[in-house]
Protein backbone atom coordinates (compact mmCIF):
# COMPACT_ATOMS: atom_id res chain seq x y z
CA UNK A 1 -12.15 -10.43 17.42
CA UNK A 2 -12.41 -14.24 16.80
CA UNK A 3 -12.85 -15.20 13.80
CA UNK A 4 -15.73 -16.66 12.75
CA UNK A 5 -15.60 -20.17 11.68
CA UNK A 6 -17.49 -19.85 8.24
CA UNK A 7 -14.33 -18.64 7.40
CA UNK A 8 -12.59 -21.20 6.62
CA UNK A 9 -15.33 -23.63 6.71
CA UNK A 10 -15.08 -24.12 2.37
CA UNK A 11 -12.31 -24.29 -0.28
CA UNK A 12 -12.36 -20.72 -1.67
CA UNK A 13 -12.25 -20.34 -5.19
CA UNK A 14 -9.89 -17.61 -6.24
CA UNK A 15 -11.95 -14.70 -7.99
CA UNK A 16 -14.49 -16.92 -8.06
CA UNK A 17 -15.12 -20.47 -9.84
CA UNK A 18 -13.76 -19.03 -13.17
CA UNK A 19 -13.07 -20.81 -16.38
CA UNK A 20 -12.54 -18.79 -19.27
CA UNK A 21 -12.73 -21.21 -21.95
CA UNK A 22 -16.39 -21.71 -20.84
CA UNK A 23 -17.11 -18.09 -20.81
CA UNK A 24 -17.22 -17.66 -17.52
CA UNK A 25 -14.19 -15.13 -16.76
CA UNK A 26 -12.34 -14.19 -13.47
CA UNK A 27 -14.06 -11.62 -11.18
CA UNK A 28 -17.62 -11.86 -12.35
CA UNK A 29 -21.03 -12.67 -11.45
CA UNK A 30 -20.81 -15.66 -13.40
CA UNK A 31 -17.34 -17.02 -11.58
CA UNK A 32 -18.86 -16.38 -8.31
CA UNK A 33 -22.70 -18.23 -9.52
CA UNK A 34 -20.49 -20.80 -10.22
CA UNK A 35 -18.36 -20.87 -7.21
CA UNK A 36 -22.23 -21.10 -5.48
CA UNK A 37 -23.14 -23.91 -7.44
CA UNK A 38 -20.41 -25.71 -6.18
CA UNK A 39 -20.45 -25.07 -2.36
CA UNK A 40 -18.02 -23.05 -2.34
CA UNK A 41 -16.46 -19.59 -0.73
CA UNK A 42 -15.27 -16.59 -3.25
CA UNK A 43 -12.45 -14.61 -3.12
CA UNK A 44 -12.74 -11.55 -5.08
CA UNK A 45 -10.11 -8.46 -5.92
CA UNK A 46 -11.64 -4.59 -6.01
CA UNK A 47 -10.00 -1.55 -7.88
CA UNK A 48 -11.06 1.95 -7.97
CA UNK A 49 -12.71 3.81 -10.80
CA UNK A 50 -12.14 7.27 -11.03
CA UNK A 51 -15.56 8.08 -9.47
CA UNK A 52 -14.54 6.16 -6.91
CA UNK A 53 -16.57 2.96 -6.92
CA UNK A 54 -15.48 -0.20 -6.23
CA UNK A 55 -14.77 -2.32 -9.21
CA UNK A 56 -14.62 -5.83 -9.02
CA UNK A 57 -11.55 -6.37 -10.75
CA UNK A 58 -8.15 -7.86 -10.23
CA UNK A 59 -6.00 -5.70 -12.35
CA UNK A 60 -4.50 -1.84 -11.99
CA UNK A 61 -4.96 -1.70 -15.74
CA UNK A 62 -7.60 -2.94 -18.31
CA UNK A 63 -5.78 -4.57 -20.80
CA UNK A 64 -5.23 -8.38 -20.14
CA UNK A 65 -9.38 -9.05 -19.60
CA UNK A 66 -10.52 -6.01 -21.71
CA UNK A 67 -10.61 -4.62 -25.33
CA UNK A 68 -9.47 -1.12 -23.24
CA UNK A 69 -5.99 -0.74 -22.35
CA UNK A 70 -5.31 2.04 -19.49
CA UNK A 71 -6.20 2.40 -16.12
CA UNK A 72 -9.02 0.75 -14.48
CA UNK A 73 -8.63 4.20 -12.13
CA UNK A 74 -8.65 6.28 -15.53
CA UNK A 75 -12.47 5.54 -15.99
CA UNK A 76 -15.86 6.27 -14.31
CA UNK A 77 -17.97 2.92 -13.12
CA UNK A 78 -20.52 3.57 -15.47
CA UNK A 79 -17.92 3.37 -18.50
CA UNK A 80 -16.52 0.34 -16.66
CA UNK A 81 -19.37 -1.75 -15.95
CA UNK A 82 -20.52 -1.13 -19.85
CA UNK A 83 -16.78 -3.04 -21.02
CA UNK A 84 -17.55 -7.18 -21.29
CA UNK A 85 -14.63 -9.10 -19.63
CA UNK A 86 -12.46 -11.51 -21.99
CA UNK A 87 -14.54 -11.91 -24.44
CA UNK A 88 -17.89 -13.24 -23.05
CA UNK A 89 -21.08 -11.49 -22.13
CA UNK A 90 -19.97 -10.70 -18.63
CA UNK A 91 -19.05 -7.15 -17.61
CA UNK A 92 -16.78 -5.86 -15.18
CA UNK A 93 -19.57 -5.93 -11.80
CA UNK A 94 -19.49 -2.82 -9.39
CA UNK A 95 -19.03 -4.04 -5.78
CA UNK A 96 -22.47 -2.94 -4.73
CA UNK A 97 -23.87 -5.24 -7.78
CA UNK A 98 -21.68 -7.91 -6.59
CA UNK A 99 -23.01 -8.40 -3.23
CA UNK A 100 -26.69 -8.04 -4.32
CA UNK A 101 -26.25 -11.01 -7.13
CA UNK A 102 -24.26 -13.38 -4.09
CA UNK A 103 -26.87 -12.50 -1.57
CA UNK A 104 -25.63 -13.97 1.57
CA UNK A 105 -25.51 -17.59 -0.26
CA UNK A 106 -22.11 -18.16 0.31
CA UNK A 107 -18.91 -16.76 2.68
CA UNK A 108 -17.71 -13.96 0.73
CA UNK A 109 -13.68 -12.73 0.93
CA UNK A 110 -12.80 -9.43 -0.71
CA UNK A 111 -9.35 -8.23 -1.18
CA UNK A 112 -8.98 -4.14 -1.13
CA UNK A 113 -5.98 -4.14 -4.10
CA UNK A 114 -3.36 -1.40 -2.83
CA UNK A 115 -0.63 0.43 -4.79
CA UNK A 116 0.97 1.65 -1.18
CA UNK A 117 0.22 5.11 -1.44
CA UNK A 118 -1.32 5.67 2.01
CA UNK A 119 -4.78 6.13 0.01
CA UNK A 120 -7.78 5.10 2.02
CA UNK A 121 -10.51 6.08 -0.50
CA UNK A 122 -10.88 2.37 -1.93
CA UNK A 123 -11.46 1.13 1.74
CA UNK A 124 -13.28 3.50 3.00
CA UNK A 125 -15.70 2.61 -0.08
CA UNK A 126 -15.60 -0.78 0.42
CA UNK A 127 -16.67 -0.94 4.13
CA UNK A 128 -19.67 1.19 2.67
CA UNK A 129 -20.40 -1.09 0.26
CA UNK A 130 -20.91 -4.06 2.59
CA UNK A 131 -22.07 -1.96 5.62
CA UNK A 132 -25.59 -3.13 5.33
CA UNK A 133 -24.84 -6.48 3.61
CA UNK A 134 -26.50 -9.60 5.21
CA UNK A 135 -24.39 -12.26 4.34
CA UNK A 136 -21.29 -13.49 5.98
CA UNK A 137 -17.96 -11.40 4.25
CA UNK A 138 -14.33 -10.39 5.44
CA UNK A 139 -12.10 -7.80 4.01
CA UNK A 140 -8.25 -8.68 3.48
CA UNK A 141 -5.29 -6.63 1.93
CA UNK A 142 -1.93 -6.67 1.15
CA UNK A 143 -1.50 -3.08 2.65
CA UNK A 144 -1.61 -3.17 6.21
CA UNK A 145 -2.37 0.47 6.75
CA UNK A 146 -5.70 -0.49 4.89
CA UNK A 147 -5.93 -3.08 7.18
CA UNK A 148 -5.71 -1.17 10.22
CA UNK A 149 -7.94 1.59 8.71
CA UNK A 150 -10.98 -1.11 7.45
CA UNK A 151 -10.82 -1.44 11.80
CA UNK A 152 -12.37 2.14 11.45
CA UNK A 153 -14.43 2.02 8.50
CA UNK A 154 -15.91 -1.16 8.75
CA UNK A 155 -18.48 -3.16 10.67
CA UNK A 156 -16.86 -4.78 14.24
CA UNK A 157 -17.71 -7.98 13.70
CA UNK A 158 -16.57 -8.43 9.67
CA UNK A 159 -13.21 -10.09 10.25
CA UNK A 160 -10.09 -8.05 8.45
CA UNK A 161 -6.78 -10.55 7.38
CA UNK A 162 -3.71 -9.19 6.11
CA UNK A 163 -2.16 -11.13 2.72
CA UNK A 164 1.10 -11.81 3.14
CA UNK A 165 4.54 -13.79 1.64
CA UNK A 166 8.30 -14.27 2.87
CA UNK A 167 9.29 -12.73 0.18
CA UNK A 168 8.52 -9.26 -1.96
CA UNK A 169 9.87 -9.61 -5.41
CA UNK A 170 6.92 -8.60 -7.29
CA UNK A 171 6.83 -5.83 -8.95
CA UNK A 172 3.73 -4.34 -6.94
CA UNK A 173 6.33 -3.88 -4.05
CA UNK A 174 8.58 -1.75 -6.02
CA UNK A 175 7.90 1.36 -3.93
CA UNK A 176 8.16 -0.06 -0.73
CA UNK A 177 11.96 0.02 1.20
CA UNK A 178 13.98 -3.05 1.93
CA UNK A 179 12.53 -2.09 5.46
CA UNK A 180 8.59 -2.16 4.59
CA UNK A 181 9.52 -5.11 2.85
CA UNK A 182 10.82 -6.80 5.80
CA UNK A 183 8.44 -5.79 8.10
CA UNK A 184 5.39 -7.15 5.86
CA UNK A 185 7.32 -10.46 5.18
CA UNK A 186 7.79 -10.89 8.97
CA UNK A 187 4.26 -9.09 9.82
CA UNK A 188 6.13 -6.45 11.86
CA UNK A 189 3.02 -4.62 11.53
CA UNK A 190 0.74 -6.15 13.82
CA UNK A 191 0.02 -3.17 16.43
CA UNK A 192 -1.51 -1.52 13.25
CA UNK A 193 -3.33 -3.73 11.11
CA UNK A 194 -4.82 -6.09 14.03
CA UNK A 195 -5.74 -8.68 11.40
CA UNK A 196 -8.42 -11.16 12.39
CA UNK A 197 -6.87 -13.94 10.06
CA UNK A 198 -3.64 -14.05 7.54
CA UNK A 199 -3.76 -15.20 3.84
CA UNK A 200 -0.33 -16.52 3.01
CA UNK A 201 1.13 -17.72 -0.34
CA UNK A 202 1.31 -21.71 -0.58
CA UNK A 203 4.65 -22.13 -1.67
CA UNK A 204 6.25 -19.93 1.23
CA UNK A 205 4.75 -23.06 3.70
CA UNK A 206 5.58 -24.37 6.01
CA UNK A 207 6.85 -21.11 7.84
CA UNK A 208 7.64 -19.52 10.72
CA UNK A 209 5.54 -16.83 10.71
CA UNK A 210 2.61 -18.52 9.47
CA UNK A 211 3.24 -21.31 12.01
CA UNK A 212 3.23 -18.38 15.04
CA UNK A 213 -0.66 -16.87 14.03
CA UNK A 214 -1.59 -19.91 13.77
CA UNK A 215 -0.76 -22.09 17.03
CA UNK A 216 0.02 -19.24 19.59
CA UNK A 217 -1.93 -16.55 18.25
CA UNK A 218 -5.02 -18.86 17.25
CA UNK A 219 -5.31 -16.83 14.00
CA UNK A 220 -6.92 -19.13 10.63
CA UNK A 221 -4.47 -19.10 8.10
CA UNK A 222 -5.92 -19.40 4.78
CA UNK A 223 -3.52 -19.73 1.93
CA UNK A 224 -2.88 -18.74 -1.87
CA UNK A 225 -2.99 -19.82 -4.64
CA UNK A 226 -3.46 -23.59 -4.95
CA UNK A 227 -3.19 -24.82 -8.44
CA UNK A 228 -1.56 -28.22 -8.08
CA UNK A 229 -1.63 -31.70 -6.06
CA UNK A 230 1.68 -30.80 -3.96
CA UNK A 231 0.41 -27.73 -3.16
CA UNK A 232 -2.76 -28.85 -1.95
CA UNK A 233 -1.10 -31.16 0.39
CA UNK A 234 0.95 -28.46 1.77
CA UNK A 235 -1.99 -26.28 2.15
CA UNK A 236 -3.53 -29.35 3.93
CA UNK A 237 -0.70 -29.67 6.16
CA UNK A 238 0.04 -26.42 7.54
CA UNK A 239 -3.07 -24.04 6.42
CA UNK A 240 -6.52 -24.53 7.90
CA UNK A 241 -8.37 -24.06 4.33
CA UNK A 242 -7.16 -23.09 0.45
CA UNK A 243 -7.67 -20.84 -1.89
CA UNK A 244 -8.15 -22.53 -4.90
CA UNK A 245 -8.09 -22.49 -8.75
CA UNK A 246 -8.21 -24.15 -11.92
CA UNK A 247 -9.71 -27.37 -10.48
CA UNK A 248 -12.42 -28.52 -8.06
CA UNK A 249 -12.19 -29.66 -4.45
């Protein structure tokens, strides 16, 4: 499909407009009222709970934004939803509860967080989630086999992207082959995830492969994460919109 252009239409702020020395943490309903207050888009991360929900929440475990210390996927939604995030009032939102508080009011991105295990539970739940939502949202991953799969599972006309770098030295990657690795860096996978858009990081831009999607394969390229004044101009110059944080467009 084409992708629509509400897309890239705003600056996105990354997990929302979040600022934690004001209380308002990463992730929550609070980042992404702020984020609407500003005319903004939100980008938000989901993790499973051991139920199975959708948790909107960046990390694989609780420690960093939490008093609790294991697994997000260790805990029921109920148990997570009760924990406050970093120290303010907020709590750790459900997806569902997520899309009721935004309500349509602003372009909504969510990224499906993968450990590259082949498991399709977390997608599957997430193209549930937003199956009836009436508001304009896309679905992105890092995982191309979710990518491919949200084809499936989700709505026709909710545009998928694939997030993607030139390189794979995270840690996240660790299970992957040298071969996986190149074939995400170089987005070998195309046949199966059939993204709608690509997400790419700003400091591996300008690039070939992000140059390709965009000019032959008319494919938006939004890019990540855009913290400073060089990188905004590089985002300007070969990205058609940013996703932002720690400062205001």
């Amino acid at each position: 499909m084409a992708a629509p252009g509400w897309l890239i239409a705003r600056p996105i702020a990354h997990r929302g407009l979040h600022d934690r020395t004001a209380g308002i943490p990463e992730n929550t309903i609070a980042a992404a009222e702020a984020a609407i207050a500003g005319g903004y888009a939100i980008e938000c991360d989901v993790q499973p709970s051991r139920d199975g929900e959708a948790m909107v929440f960046h990390d694989e475990a609780l420690g960093r934004l939490t008093e609790a210390s294991e697994p997000i996927a260790s805990r029921d939604a109920a148990d997570l939803a009760a924990l406050t995030v970093a120290g303010s009032e907020q709590r750790i939102p459900t997806l569902p509860d997520f899309l009721r508080a935004i309500a349509g009011r602003t372009p909504l991105i969510i990224e499906v967080k993968t450990q590259f295990d082949d498991d399709l539970r977390l997608a599957r739940r997430v193209a549930e989630a937003v199956a009836a939502y009436d508001g304009p949202v896309a679905l992105k991953s890092f995982d191309p086999h979710i990518v491919g799969a949200l084809a499936d599972f989700a709505r026709a006309e909710i545009p998928r992207g694939i997030v993607a770098e030139s390189s794979q030295e995270n840690p996240s990657y660790a299970r992957l082959t040298s071969v996986q690795r190149f074939d995400l860096a170089n987005l070998l996978h195309l046949r199966e995830s059939r993204p709608d858009f690509l997400s790419w990081r700003v400091d591996d831009l300008p690039g070939g492969v992000p140059y390709l999607c965009r000019q032959l394969g008319q494919m938006p390229v939004m890019t990540w994460t855009v913290r400073t004044d060089d990188q905004r101009r590089n985002a300007a110059a070969h990205a058609d919109q940013m996703v932002f944080e720690g400062f205001r467009p």
